[in-house]
C-alpha atoms as a PDB file:
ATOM      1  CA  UNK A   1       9.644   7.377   9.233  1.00  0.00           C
ATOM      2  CA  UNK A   2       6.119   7.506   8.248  1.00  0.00           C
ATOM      3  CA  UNK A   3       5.856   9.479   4.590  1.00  0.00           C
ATOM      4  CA  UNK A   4       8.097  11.987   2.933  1.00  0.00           C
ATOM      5  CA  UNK A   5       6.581  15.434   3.005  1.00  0.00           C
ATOM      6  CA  UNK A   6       7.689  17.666   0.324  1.00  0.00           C
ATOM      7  CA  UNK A   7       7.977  21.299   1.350  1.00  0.00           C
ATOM      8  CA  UNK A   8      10.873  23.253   0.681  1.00  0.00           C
ATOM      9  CA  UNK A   9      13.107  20.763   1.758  1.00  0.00           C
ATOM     10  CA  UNK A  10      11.925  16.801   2.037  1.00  0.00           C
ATOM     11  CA  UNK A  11      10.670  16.432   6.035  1.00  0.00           C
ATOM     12  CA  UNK A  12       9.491  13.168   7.512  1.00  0.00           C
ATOM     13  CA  UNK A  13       5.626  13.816   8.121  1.00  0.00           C
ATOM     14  CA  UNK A  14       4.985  13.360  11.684  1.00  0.00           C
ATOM     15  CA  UNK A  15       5.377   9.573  12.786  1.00  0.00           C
ATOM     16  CA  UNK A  16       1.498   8.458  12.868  1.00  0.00           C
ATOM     17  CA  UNK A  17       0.805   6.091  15.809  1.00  0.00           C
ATOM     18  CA  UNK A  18      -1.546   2.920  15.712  1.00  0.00           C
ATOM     19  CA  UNK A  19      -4.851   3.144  16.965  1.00  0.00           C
ATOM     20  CA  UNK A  20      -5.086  -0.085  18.545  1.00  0.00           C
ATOM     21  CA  UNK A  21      -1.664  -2.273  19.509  1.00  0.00           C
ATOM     22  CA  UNK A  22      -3.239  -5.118  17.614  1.00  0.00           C
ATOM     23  CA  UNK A  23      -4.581  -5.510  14.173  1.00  0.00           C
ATOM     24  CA  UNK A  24      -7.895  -5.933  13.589  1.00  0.00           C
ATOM     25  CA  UNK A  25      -9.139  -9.158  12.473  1.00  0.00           C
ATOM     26  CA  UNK A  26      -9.368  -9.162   9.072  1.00  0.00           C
ATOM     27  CA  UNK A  27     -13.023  -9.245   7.766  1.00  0.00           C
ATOM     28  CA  UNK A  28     -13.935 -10.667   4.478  1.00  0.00           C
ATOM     29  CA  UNK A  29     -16.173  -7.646   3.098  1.00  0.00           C
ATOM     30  CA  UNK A  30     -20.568  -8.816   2.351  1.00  0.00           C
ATOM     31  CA  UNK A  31     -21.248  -9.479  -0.638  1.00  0.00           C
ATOM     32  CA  UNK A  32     -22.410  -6.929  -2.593  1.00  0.00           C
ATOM     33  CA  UNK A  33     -25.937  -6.103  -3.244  1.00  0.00           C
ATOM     34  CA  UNK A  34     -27.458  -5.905  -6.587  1.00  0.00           C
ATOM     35  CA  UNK A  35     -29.354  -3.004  -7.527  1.00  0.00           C
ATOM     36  CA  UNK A  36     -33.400  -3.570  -8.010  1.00  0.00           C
ATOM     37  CA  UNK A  37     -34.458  -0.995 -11.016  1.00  0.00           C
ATOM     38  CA  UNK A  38     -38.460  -0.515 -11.106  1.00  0.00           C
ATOM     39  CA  UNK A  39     -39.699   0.178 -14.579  1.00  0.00           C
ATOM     40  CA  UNK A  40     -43.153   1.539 -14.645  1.00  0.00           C
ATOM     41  CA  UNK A  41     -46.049   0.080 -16.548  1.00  0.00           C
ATOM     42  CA  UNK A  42     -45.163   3.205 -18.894  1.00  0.00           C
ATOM     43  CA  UNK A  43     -41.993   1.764 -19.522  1.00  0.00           C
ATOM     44  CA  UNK A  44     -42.940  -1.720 -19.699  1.00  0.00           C
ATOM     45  CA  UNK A  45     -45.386  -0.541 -22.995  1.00  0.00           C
ATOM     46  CA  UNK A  46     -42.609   0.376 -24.813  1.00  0.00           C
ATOM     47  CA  UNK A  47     -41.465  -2.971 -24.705  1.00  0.00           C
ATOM     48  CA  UNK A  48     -44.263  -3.921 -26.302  1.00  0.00           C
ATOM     49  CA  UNK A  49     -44.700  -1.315 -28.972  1.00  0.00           C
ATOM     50  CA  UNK A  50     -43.961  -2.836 -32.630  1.00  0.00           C
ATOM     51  CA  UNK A  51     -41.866  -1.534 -35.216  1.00  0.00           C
ATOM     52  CA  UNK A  52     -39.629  -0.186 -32.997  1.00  0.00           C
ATOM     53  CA  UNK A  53     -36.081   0.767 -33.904  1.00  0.00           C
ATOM     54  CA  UNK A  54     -34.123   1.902 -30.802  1.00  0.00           C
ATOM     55  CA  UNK A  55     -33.481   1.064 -27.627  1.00  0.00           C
ATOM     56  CA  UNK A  56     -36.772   1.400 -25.185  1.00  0.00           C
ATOM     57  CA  UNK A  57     -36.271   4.061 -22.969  1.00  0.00           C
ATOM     58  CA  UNK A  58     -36.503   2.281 -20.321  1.00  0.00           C
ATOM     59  CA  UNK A  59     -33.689   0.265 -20.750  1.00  0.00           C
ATOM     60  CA  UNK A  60     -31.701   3.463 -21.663  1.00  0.00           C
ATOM     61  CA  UNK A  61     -32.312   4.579 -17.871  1.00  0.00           C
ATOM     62  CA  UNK A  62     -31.665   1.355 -16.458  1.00  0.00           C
ATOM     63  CA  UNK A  63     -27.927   1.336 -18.387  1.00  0.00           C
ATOM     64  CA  UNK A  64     -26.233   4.146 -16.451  1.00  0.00           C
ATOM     65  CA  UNK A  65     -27.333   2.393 -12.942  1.00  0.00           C
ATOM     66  CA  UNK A  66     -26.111  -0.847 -14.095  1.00  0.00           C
ATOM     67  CA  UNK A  67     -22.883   0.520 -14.768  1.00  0.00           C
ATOM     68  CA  UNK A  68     -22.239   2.096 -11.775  1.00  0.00           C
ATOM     69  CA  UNK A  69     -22.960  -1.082 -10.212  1.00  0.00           C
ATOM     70  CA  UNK A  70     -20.533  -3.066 -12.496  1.00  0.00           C
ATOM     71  CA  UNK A  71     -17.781   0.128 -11.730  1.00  0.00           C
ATOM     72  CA  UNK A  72     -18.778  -0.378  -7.975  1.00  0.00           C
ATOM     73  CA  UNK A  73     -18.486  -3.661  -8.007  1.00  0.00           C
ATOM     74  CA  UNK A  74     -15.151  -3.935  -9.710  1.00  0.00           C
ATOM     75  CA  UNK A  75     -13.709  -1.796  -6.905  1.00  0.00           C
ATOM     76  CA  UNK A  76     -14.982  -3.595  -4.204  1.00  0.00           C
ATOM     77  CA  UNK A  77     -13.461  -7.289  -5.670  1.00  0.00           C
ATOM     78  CA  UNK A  78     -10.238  -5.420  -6.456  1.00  0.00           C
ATOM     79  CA  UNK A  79     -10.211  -4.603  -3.098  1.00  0.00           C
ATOM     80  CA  UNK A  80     -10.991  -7.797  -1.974  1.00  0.00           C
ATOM     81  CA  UNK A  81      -8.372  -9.510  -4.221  1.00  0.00           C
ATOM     82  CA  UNK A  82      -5.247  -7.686  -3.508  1.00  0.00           C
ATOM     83  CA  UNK A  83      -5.869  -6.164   0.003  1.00  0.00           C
ATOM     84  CA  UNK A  84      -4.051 -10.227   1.352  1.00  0.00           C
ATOM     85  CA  UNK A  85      -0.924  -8.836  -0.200  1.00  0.00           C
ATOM     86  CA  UNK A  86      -0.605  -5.729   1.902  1.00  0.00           C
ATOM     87  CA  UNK A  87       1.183  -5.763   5.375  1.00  0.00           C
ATOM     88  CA  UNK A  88       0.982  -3.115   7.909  1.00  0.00           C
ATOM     89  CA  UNK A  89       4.481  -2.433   9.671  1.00  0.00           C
ATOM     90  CA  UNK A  90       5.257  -1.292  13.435  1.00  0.00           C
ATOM     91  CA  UNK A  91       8.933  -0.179  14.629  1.00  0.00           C
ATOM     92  CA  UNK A  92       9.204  -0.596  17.568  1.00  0.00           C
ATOM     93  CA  UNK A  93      12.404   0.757  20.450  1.00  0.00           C
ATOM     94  CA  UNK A  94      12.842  -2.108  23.259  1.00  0.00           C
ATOM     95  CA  UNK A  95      13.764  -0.175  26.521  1.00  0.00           C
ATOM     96  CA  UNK A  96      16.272  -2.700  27.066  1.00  0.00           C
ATOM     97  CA  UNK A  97      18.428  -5.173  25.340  1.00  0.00           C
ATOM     98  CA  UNK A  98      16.105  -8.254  25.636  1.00  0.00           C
ATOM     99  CA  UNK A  99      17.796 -11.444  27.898  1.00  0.00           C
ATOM    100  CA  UNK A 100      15.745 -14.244  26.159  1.00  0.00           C
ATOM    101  CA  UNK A 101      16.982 -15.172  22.552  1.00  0.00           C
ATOM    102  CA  UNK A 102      13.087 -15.502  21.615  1.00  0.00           C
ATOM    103  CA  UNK A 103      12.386 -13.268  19.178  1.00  0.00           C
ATOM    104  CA  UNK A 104       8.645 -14.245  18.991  1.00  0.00           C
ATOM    105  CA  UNK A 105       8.664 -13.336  23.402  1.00  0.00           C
ATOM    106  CA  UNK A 106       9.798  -9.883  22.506  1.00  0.00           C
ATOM    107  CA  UNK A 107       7.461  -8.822  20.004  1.00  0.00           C
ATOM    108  CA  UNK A 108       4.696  -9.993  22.565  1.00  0.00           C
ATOM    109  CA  UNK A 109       5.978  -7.589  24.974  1.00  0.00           C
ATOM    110  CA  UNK A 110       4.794  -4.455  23.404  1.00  0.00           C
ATOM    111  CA  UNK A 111       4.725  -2.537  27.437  1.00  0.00           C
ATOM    112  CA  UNK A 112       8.258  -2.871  27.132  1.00  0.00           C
ATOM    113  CA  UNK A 113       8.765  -1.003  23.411  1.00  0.00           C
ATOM    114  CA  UNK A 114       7.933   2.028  22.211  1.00  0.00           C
ATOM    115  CA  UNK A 115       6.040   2.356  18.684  1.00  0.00           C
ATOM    116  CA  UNK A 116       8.132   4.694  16.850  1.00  0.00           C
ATOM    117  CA  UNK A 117       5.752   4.526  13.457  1.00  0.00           C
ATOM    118  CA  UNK A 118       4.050   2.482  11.253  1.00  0.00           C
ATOM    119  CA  UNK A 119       4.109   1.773   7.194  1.00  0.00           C
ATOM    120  CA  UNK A 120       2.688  -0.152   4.751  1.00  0.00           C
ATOM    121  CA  UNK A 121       4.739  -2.751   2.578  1.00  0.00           C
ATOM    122  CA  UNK A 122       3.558  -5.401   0.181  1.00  0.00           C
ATOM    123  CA  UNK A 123       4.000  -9.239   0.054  1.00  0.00           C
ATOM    124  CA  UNK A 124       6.779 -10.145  -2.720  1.00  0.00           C
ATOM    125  CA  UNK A 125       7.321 -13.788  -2.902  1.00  0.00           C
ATOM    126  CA  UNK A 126       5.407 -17.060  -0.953  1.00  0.00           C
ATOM    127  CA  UNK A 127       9.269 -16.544   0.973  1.00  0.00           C
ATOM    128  CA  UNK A 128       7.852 -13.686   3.290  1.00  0.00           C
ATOM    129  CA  UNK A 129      10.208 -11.221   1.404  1.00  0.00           C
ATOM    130  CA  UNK A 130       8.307  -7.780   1.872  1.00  0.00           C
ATOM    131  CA  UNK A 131       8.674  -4.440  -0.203  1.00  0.00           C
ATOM    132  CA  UNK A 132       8.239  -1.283   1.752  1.00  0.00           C
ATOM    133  CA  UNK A 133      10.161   2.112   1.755  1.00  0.00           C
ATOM    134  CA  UNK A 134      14.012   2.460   3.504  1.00  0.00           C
ATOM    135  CA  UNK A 135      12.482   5.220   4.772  1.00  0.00           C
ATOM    136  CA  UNK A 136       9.915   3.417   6.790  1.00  0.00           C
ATOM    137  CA  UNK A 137      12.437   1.106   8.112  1.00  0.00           C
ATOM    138  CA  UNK A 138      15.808   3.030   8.372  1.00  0.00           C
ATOM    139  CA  UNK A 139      15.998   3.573  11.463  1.00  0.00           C
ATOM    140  CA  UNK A 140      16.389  -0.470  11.319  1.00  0.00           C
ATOM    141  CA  UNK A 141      18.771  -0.633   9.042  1.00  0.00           C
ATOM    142  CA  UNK A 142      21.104   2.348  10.552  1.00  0.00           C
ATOM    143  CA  UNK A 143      21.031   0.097  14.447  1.00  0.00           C
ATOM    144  CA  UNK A 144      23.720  -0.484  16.078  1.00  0.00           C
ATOM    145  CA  UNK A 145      22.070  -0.588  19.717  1.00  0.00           C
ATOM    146  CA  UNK A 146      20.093  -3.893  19.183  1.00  0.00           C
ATOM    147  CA  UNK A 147      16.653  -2.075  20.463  1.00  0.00           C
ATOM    148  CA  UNK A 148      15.060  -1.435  16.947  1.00  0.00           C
ATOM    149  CA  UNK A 149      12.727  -4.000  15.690  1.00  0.00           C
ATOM    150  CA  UNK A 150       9.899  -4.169  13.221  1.00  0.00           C
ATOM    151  CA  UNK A 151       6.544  -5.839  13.786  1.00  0.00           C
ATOM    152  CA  UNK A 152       5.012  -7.132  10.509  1.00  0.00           C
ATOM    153  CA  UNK A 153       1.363  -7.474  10.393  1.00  0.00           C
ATOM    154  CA  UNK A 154       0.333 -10.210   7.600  1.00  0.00           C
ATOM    155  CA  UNK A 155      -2.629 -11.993   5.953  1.00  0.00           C
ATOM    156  CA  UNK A 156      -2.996 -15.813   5.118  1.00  0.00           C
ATOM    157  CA  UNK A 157      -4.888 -17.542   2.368  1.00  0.00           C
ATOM    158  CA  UNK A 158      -7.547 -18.022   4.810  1.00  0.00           C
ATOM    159  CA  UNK A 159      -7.962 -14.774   5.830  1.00  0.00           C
ATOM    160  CA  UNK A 160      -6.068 -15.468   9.237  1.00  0.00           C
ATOM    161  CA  UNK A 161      -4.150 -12.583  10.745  1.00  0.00           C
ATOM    162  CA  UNK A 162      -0.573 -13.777  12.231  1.00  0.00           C
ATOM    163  CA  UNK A 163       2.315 -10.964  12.678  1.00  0.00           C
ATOM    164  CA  UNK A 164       5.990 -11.964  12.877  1.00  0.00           C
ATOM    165  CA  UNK A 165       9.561  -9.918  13.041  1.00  0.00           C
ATOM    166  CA  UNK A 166      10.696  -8.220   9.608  1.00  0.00           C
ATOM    167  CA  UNK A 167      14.707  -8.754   9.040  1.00  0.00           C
ATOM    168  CA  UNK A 168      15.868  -6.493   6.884  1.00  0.00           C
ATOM    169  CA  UNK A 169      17.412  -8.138   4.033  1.00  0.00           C
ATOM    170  CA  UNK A 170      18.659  -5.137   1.930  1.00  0.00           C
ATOM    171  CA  UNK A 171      18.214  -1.416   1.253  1.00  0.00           C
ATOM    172  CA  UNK A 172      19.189   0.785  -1.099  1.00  0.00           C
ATOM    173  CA  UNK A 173      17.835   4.961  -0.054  1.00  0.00           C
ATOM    174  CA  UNK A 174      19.115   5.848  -3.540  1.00  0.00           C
ATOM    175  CA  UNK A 175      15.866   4.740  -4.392  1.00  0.00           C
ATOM    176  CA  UNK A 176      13.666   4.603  -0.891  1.00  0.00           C
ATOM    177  CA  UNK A 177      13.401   1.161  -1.246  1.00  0.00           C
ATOM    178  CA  UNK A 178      14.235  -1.778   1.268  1.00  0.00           C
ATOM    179  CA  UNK A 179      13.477  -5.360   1.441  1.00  0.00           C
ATOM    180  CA  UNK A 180      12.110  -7.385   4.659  1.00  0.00           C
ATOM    181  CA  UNK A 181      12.181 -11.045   5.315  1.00  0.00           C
ATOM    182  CA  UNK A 182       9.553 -12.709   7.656  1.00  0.00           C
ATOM    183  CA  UNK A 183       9.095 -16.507   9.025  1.00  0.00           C
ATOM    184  CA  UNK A 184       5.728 -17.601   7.286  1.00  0.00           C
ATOM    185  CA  UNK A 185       6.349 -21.298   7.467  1.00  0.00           C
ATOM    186  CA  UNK A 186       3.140 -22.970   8.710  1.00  0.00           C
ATOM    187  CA  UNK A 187       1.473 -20.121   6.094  1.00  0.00           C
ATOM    188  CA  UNK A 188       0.302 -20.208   2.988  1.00  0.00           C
ATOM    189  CA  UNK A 189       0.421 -16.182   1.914  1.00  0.00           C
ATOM    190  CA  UNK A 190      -0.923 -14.157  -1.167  1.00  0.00           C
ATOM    191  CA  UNK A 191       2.331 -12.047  -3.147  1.00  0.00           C
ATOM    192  CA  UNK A 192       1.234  -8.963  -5.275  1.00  0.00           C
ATOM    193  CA  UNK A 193       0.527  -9.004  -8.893  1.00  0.00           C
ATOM    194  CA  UNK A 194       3.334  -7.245 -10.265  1.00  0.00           C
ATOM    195  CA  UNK A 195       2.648  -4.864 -13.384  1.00  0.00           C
ATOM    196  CA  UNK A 196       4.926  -2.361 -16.077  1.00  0.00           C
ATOM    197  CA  UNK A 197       4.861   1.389 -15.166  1.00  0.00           C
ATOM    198  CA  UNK A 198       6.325   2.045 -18.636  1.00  0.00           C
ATOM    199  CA  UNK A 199       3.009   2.072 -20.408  1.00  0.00           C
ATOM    200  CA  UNK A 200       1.246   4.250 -18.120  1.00  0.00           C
ATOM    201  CA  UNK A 201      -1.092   6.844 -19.521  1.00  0.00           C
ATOM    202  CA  UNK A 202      -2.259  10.035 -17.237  1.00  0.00           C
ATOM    203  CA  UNK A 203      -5.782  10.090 -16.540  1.00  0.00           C
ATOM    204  CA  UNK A 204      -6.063   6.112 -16.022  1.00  0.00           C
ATOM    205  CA  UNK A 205      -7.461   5.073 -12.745  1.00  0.00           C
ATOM    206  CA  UNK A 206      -5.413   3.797  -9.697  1.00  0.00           C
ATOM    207  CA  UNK A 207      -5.822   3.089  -6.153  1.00  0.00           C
ATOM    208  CA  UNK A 208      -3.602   3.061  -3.036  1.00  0.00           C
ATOM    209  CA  UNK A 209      -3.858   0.454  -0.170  1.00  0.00           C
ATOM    210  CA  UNK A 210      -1.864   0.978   3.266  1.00  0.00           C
ATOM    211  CA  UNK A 211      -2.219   1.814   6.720  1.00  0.00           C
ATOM    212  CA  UNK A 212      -2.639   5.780   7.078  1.00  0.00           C
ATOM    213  CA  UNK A 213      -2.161   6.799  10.730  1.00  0.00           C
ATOM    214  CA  UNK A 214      -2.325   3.178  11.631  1.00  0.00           C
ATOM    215  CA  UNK A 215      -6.189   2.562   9.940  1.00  0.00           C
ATOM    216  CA  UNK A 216      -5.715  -0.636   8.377  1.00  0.00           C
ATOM    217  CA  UNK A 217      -6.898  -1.956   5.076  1.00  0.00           C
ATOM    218  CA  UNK A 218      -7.448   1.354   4.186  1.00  0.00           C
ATOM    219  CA  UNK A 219      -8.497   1.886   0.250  1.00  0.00           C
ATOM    220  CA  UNK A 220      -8.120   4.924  -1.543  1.00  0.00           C
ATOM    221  CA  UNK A 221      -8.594   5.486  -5.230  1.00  0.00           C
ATOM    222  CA  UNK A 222      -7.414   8.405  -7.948  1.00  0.00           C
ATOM    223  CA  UNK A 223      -6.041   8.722 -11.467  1.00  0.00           C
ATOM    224  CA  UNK A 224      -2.139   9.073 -12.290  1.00  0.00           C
ATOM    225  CA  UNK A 225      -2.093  12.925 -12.539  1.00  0.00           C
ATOM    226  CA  UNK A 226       1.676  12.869 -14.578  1.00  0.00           C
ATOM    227  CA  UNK A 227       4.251  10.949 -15.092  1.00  0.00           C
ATOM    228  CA  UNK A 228       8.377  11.398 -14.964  1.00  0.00           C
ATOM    229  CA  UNK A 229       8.094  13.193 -11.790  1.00  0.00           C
ATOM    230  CA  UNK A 230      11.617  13.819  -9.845  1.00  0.00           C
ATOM    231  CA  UNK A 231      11.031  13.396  -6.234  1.00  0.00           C
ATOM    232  CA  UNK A 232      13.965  13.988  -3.476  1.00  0.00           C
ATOM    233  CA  UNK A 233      15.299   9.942  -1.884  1.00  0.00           C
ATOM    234  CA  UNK A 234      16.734  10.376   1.432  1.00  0.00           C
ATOM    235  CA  UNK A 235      20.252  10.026   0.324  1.00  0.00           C
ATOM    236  CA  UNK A 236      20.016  13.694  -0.972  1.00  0.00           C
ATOM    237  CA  UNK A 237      19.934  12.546  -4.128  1.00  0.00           C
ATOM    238  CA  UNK A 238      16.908  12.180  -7.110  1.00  0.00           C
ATOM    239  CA  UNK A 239      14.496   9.531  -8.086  1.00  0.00           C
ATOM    240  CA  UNK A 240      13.200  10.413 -11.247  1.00  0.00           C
ATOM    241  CA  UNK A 241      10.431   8.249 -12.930  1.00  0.00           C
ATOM    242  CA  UNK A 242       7.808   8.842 -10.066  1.00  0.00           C
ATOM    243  CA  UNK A 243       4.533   8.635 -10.720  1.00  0.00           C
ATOM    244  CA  UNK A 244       2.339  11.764  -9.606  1.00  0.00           C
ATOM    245  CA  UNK A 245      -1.551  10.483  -8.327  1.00  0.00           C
ATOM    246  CA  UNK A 246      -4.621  12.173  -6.789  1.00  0.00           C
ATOM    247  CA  UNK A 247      -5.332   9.115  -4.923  1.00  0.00           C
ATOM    248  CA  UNK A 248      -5.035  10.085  -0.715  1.00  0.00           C
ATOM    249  CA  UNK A 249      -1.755   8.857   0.579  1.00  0.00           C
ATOM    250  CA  UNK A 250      -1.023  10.050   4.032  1.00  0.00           C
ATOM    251  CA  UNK A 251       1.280   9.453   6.880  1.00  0.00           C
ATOM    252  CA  UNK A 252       1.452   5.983   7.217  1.00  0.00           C
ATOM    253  CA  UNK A 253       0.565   4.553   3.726  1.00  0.00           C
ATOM    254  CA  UNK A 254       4.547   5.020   2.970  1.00  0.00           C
ATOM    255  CA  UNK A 255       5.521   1.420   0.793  1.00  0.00           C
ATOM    256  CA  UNK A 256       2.500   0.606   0.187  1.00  0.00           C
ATOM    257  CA  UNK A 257       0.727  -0.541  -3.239  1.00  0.00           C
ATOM    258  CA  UNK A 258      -0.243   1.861  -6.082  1.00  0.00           C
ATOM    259  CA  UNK A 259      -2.492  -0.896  -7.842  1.00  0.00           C
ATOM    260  CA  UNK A 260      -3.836  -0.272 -11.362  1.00  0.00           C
ATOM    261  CA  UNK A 261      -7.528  -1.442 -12.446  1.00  0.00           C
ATOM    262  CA  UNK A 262      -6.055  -4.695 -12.640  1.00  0.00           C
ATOM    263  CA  UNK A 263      -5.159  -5.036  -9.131  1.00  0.00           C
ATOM    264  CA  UNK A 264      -1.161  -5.185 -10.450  1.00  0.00           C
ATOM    265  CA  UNK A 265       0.900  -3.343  -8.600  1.00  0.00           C
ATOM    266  CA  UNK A 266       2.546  -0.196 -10.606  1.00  0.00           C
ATOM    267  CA  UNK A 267       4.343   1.804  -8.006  1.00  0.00           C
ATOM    268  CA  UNK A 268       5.500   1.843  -4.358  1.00  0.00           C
ATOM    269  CA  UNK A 269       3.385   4.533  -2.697  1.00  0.00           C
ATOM    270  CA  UNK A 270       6.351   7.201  -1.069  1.00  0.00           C
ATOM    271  CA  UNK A 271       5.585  10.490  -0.952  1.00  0.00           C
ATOM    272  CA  UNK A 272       3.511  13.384  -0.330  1.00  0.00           C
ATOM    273  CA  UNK A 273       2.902  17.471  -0.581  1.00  0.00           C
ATOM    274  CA  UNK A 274       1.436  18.914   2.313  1.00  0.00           C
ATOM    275  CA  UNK A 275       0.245  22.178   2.921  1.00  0.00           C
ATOM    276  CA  UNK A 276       2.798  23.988   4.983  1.00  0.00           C
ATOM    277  CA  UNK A 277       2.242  23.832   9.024  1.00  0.00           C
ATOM    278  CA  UNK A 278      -1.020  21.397   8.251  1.00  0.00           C
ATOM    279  CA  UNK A 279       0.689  17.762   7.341  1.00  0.00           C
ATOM    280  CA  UNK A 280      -1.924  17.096   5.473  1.00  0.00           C
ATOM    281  CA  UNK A 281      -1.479  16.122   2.185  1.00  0.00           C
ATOM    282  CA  UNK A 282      -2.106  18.327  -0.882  1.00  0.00           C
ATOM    283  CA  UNK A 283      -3.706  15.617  -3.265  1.00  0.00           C
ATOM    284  CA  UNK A 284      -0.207  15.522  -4.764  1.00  0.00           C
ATOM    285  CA  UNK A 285       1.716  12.567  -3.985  1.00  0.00           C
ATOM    286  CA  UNK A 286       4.142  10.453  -5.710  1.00  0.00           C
ATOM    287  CA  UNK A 287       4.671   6.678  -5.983  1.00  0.00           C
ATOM    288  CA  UNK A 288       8.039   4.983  -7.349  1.00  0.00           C
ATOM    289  CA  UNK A 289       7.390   3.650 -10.173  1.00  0.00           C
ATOM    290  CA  UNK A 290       7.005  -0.679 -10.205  1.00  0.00           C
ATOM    291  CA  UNK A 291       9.462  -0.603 -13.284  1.00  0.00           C
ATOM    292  CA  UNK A 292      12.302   0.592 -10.791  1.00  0.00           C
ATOM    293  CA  UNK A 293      11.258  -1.666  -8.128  1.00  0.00           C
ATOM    294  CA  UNK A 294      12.034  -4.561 -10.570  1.00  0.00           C
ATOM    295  CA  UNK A 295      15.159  -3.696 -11.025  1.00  0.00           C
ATOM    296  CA  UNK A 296      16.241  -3.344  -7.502  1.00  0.00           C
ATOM    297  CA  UNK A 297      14.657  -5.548  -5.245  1.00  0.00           C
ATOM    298  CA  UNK A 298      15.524  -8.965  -6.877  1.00  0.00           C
ATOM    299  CA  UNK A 299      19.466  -7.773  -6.783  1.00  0.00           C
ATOM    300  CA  UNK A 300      18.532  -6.939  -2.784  1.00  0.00           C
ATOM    301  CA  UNK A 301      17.044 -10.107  -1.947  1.00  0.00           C
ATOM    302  CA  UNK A 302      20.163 -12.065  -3.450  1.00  0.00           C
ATOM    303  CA  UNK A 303      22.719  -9.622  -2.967  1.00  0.00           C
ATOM    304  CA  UNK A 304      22.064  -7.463   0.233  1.00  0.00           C
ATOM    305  CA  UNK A 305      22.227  -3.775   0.452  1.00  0.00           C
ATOM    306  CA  UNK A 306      24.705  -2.315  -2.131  1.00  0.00           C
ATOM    307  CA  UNK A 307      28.100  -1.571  -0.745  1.00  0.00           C
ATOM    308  CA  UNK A 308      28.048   2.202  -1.391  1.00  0.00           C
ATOM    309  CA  UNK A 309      24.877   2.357   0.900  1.00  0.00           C
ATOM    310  CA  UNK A 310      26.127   0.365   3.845  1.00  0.00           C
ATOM    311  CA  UNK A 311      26.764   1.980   7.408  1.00  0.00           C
END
């Protein structure tokens, strides 16, 4: 529901439940502070020494701190830029068939549903078509008792949080993938940057954004540790491609982003190792790799889930 564990066999992790049974407002992070660097009256006659031929000293300590402020920096607008894309995901039982034909009445009646799990998923098109895992939704796709319903958490332009019920819109678990539709009219939204994963190079940096036991907005960065990875999909079958990362992806963070330093999207986060009886993930997990994604999710979105994969 939540993440793939990888063990001896491919296990949901257990299903991680929200903290709070609202989102938090969405907060538009402070600005960040520039460093102050104090150079010495030492250092400051250097500067005035003649003849000279390298770089003062001085301004040789100052570099290192003004790069780690331009690194910090970078990660904190990257953040700030692509974290409107990302929606957090709630599926939710009903006890009962609902009477009124309001969808908007039931989702406001969260006493009377059961949160089953959350995920992550990211915004596709200004249409409200969202990207997530089948996983994190099958149990969605698979209903035939009218009780299953997903609760989509989004972000506006403005930095307005609004949530509205995800339709599913296609699947396909040869490839863990599966496309929602929600009603943003009234709202302007942010989609993802969408990047290559075919020019990928181990040892570049990357970062994960999602919703890890229901913490929102939560950013966690890492390098691509290999490439061509085969991970299990839960058809039984083998996605091959993945991309293998050090960046923390936990129960929860399941169809979320893998951005690059860019803030483009590269993979759809998916799945984890965890040490055995712990569920806690290894520091090897696996994302599907954006190239893939391209070539499923537009055929979804006009086409539907494929026939071989409907039930």
């Amino acid at each position: 529901m939540a993440l793939f564990s990888l063990r001896n066999n491919l296990f949901p992790l257990p299903t991680p439940l929200p903290i709070l049974n609202t989102p938090s407002s969405t907060k538009t992070l402070p600005s960040v502070t520039t460093r102050r660097t104090t150079i010495f009256g030492s250092s400051i006659l250097l500067l005035n020494l003649p003849n000279l031929n390298s770089t003062p000293l001085a301004l040789a300590q100052v570099l290192p701190d003004d790069e780690l402020q331009q690194q910090e920096d970078h990660v904190v607008q990257l953040f700030q830029d692509t974290s409107p894309s990302v929606v957090f995901i709630k599926d939710l039982e009903l006890n009962k068939v609902p009477k009124s034909s309001s969808k908007g009445a039931v989702l406001n009646e969260d006493e009377d549903a059961k949160v089953e799990g959350t995920g992550s998923g990211f915004i596709w098109d200004k249409f409200g078509h969202i990207v997530t895992n089948y996983h994190v939704v099958s149990k969605l796709a698979t209903d035939t008792s009218g009780l299953q319903r997903c609760k989509v958490f989004l972000v506006d332009a403005k930095g307005n949080s609004f949530y509205r019920e995800g339709k599913i819109i296609g699947f396909d678990p040869a490839y863990d993938l599966a496309v929602l539709k929600v009603d943003v009219v009234g709202y302007k939204i942010k989609p993802a940057n969408v990047g290559q994963s075919n020019n990928l190079r181990v040892g570049q940096s990357c970062f994960a954004i999602g919703n890890p036991y229901g913490y929102e907005n939560t950013l966690t960065t890492g390098v691509v540790s290999g490439l061509g990875r085969e991970i299990p999909s839960p058809n039984g079958g083998a996605i091959r491609g993945a991309i293998q990362t050090d960046a923390a992806i936990n129960a929860g963070n399941s169809g979320g982003p893998l951005i690059n330093s860019y803030g483009h999207v590269i993979g759809v986060n998916t799945a984890t190792f965890t040490k055995k009886g712990t569920g806690v993930s290894s520091g090897v997990n696996f994302a599907i790799p954006i190239d893939t994604v391209m070539r499923t999710v537009p055929y979804l979105i006009v086409y539907g889930t494929p026939y071989s994969n409907r039930f």
